[in-house]
Protein backbone atom coordinates (compact mmCIF):
# COMPACT_ATOMS: atom_id res chain seq x y z
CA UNK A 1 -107.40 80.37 158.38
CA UNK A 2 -110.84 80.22 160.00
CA UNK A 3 -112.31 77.46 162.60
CA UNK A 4 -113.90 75.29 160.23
CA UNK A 5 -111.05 75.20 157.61
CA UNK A 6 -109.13 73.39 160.53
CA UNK A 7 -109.27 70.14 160.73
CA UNK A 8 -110.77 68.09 163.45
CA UNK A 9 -109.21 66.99 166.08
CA UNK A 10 -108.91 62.81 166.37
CA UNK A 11 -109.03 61.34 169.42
CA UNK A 12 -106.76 58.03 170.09
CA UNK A 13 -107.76 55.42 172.41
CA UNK A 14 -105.78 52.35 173.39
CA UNK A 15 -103.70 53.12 169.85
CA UNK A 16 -106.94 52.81 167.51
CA UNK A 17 -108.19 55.35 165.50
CA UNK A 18 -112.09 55.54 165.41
CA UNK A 19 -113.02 54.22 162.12
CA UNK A 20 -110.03 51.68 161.76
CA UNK A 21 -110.36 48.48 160.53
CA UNK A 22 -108.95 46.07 163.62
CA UNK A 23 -106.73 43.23 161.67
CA UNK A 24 -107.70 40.08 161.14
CA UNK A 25 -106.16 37.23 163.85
CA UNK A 26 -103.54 36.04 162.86
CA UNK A 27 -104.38 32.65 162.03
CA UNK A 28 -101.79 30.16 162.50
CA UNK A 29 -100.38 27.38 159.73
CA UNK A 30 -101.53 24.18 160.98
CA UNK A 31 -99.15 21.70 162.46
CA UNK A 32 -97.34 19.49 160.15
CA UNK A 33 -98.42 16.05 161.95
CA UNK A 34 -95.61 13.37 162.79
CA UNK A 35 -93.98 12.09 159.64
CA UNK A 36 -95.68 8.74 158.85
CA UNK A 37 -92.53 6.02 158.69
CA UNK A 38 -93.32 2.99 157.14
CA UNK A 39 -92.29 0.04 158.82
CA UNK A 40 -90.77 -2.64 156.78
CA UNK A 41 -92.08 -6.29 157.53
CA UNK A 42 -90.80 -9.63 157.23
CA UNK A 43 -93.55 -10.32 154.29
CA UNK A 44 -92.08 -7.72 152.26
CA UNK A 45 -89.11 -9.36 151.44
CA UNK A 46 -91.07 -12.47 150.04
CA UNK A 47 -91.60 -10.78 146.90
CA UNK A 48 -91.96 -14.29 145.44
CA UNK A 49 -93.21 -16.80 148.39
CA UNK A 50 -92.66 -20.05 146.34
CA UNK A 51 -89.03 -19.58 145.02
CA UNK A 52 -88.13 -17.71 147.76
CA UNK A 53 -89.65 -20.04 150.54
CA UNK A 54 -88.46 -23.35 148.42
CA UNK A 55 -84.39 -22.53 148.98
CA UNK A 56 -84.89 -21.57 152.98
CA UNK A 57 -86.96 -24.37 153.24
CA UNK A 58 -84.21 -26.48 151.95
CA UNK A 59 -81.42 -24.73 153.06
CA UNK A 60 -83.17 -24.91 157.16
CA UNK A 61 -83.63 -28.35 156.73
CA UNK A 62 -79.88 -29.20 155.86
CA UNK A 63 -78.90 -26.61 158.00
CA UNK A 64 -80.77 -28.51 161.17
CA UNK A 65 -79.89 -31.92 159.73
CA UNK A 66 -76.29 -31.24 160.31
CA UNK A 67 -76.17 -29.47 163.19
CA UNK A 68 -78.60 -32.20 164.93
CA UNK A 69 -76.08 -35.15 163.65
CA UNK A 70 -73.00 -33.23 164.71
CA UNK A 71 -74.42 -31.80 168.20
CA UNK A 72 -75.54 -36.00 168.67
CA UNK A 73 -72.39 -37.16 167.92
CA UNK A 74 -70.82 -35.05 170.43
CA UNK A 75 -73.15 -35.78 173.12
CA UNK A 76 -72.61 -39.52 172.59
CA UNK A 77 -68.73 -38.79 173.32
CA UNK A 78 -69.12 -36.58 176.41
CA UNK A 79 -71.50 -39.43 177.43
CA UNK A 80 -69.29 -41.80 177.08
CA UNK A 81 -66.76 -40.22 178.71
CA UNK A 82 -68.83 -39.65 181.57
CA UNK A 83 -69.98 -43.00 182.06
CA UNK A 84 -65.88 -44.21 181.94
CA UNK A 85 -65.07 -42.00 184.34
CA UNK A 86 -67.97 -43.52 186.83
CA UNK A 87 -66.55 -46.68 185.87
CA UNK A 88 -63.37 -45.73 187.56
CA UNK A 89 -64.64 -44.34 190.73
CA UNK A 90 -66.07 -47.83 191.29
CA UNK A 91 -63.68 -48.61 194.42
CA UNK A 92 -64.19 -45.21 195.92
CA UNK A 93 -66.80 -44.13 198.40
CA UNK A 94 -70.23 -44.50 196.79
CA UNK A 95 -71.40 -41.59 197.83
CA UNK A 96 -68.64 -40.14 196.32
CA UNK A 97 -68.90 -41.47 193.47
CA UNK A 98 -72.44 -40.87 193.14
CA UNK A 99 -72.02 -37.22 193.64
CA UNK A 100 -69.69 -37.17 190.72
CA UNK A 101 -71.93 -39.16 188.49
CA UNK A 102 -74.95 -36.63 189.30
CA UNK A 103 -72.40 -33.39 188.07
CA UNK A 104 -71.36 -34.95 185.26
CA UNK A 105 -74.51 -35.74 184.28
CA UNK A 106 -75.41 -32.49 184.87
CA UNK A 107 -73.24 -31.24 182.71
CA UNK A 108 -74.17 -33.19 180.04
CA UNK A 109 -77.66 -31.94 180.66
CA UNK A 110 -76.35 -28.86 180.12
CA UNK A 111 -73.81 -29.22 176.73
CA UNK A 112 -77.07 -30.78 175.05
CA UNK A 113 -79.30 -27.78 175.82
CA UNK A 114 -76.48 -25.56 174.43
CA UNK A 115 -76.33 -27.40 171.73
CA UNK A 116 -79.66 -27.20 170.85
CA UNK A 117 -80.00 -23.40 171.33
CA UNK A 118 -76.88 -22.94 169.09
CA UNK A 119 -78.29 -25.20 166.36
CA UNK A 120 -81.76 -23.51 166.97
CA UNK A 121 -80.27 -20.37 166.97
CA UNK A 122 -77.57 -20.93 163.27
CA UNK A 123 -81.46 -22.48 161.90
CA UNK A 124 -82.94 -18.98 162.48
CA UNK A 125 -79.67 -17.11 161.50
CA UNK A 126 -79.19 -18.88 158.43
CA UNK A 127 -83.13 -18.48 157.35
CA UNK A 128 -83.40 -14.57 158.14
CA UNK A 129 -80.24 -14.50 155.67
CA UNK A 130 -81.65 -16.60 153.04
CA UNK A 131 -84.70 -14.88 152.89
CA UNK A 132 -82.81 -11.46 152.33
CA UNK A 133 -80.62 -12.83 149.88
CA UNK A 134 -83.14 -15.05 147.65
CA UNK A 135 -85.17 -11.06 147.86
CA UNK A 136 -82.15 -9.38 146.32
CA UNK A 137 -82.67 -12.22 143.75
CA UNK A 138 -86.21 -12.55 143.10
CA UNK A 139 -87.14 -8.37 143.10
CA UNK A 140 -85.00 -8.20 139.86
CA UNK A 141 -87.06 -11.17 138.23
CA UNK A 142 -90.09 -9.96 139.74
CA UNK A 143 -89.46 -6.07 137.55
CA UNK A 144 -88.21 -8.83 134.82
CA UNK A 145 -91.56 -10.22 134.75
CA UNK A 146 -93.80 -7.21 135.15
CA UNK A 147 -92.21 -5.97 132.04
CA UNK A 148 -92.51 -8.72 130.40
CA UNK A 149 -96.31 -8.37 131.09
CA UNK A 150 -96.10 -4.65 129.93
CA UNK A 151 -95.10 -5.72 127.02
CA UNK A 152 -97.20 -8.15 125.93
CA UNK A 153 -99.65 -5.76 126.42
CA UNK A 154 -97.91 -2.91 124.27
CA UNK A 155 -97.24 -0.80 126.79
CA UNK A 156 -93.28 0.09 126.51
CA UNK A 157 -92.19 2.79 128.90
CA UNK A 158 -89.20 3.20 130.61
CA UNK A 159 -87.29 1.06 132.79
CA UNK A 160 -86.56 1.53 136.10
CA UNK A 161 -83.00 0.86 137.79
CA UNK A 162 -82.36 -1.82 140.29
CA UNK A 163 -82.11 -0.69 143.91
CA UNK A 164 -78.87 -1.07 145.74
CA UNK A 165 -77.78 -4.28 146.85
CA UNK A 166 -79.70 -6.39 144.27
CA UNK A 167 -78.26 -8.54 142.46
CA UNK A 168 -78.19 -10.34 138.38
CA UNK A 169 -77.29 -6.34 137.61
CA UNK A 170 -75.32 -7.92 134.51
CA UNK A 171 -78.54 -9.67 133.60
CA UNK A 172 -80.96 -7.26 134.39
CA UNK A 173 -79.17 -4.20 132.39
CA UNK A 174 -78.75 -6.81 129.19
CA UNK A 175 -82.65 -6.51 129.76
CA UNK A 176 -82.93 -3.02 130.09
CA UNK A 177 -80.72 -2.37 126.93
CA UNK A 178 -82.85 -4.42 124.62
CA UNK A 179 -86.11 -2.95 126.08
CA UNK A 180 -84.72 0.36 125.32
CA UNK A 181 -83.77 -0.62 122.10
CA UNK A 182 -87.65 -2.06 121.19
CA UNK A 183 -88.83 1.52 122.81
CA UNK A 184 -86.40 3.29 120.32
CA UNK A 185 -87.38 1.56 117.03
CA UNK A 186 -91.23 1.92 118.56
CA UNK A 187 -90.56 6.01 118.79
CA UNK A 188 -89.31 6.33 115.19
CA UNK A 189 -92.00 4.45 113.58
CA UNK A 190 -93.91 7.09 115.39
CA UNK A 191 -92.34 9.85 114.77
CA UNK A 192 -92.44 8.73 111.01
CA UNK A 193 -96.60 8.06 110.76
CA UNK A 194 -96.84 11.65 112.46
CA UNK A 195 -95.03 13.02 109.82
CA UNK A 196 -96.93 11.08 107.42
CA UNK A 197 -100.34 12.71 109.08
CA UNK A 198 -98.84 16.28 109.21
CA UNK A 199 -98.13 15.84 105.74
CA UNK A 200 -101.55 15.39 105.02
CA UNK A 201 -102.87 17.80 106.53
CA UNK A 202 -100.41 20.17 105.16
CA UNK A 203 -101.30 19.14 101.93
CA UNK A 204 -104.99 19.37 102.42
CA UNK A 205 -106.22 15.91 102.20
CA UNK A 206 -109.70 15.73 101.62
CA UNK A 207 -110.92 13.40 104.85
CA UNK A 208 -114.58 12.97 104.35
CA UNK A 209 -113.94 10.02 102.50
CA UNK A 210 -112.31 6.43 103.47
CA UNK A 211 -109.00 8.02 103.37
CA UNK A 212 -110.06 10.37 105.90
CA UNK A 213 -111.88 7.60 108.01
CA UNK A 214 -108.09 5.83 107.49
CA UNK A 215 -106.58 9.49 108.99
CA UNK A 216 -108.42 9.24 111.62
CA UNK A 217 -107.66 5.69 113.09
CA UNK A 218 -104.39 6.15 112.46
CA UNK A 219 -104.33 9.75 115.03
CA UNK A 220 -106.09 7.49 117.28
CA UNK A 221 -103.48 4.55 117.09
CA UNK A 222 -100.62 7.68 117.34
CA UNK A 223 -102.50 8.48 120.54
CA UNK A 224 -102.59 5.31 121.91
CA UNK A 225 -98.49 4.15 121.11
CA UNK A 226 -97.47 7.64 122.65
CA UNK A 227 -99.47 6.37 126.14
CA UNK A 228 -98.02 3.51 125.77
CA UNK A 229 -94.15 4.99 125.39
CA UNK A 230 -95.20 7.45 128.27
């Protein structure tokens, strides 16, 4: 074999071979970003502000009615009994007796502000409660509703399930069974005019006349009850 069939020597440098593409940097996947939570607010559970706002209204009002009566009534008797027991320290030392007056009033002082912070704090309590409770209440009238709106509008598709924890479930899948059961006799009538129009067309129908002008509004009324069962 002679000089020139041999082939040519390659040099190597730093592990590249002259002529080599170098690789593209590696370009890395972007950063997923923090995961957006969405904090849940008080107005969210006042999916309907005027029922909802009506029975805590009512309910805080009663609520602070009683406690207020019950919390006076029982300041009136530790009052009482305070001022008795001053009575009888009447032939002891004055300053004695004064002492004992100014703790016991004191401590009336006291059982009243408790008493307020306790009713204050059952008032608060008993709202926050209400206002979660009338919302497991009004979301399933509130889907009740929109439906109903749906409807009168001739749009018919499906129904959603309750979430967890609501409540009128007996009422609200009585609902759902009869809107199902509009949305089924709606499907057959149109599967039955489709058939009708297939027909046709197997058949050959001539539409450049009104029947065909008839055809064709009724496709675009088949169009428009399958959006509205979507």
């Amino acid at each position: 074999m002679s000089n020139d069939e041999l082939p040519k020597a390659v040099i190597v440098q730093d592990g590249k071979v002259p002529g080599d593409v170098p690789p593209a940097a590696a370009v890395p996947p972007p950063a997923a970003g923090p995961r957006v939570k969405h904090k849940r607010k008080l107005s969210n559970l006042l999916i309907d502000k005027k029922l909802q706002l009506r029975y805590v209204l009512l309910v805080t009002l009663l609520s602070a009615l009683i406690s207020g009566s019950l919390g006076f009534l029982i300041y009136k008797q530790e009052h009482r009994a305070t001022e008795d027991v001053a009575a009888s320290l009447g032939e002891l030392d004055p300053e004695f007796q004064k002492q004992v007056s100014k703790d016991m009033e004191a401590r009336d002082q006291e059982l009243l502000l408790k008493m307020a912070g306790a009713g204050l704090g059952l008032t608060v309590i008993l709202s926050l409660y209400l206002i979660i409770m009338t919302h497991k209440v009004a979301g399933p009238l509130f889907k009740v509703s929109m439906y109903f709106d749906r409807m009168a509008e001739g749009r018919l598709g499906k129904v959603t399930p309750l979430r967890k924890g609501d409540m009128l479930m007996d009422f609200y899948s009585g609902f759902r069974e009869m809107h199902d059961a509009v949305r089924g006799r709606l499907q057959g009538d149109l599967a039955t005019m489709q058939k009708f129009v297939d027909a046709c067309a197997a058949a050959g129908v001539d539409r450049s006349g009104a029947l065909g002008d008839e055809l064709d509004e009724l496709e675009k009324h088949l169009a428009a009850r399958r959006d509205a069962l979507a």
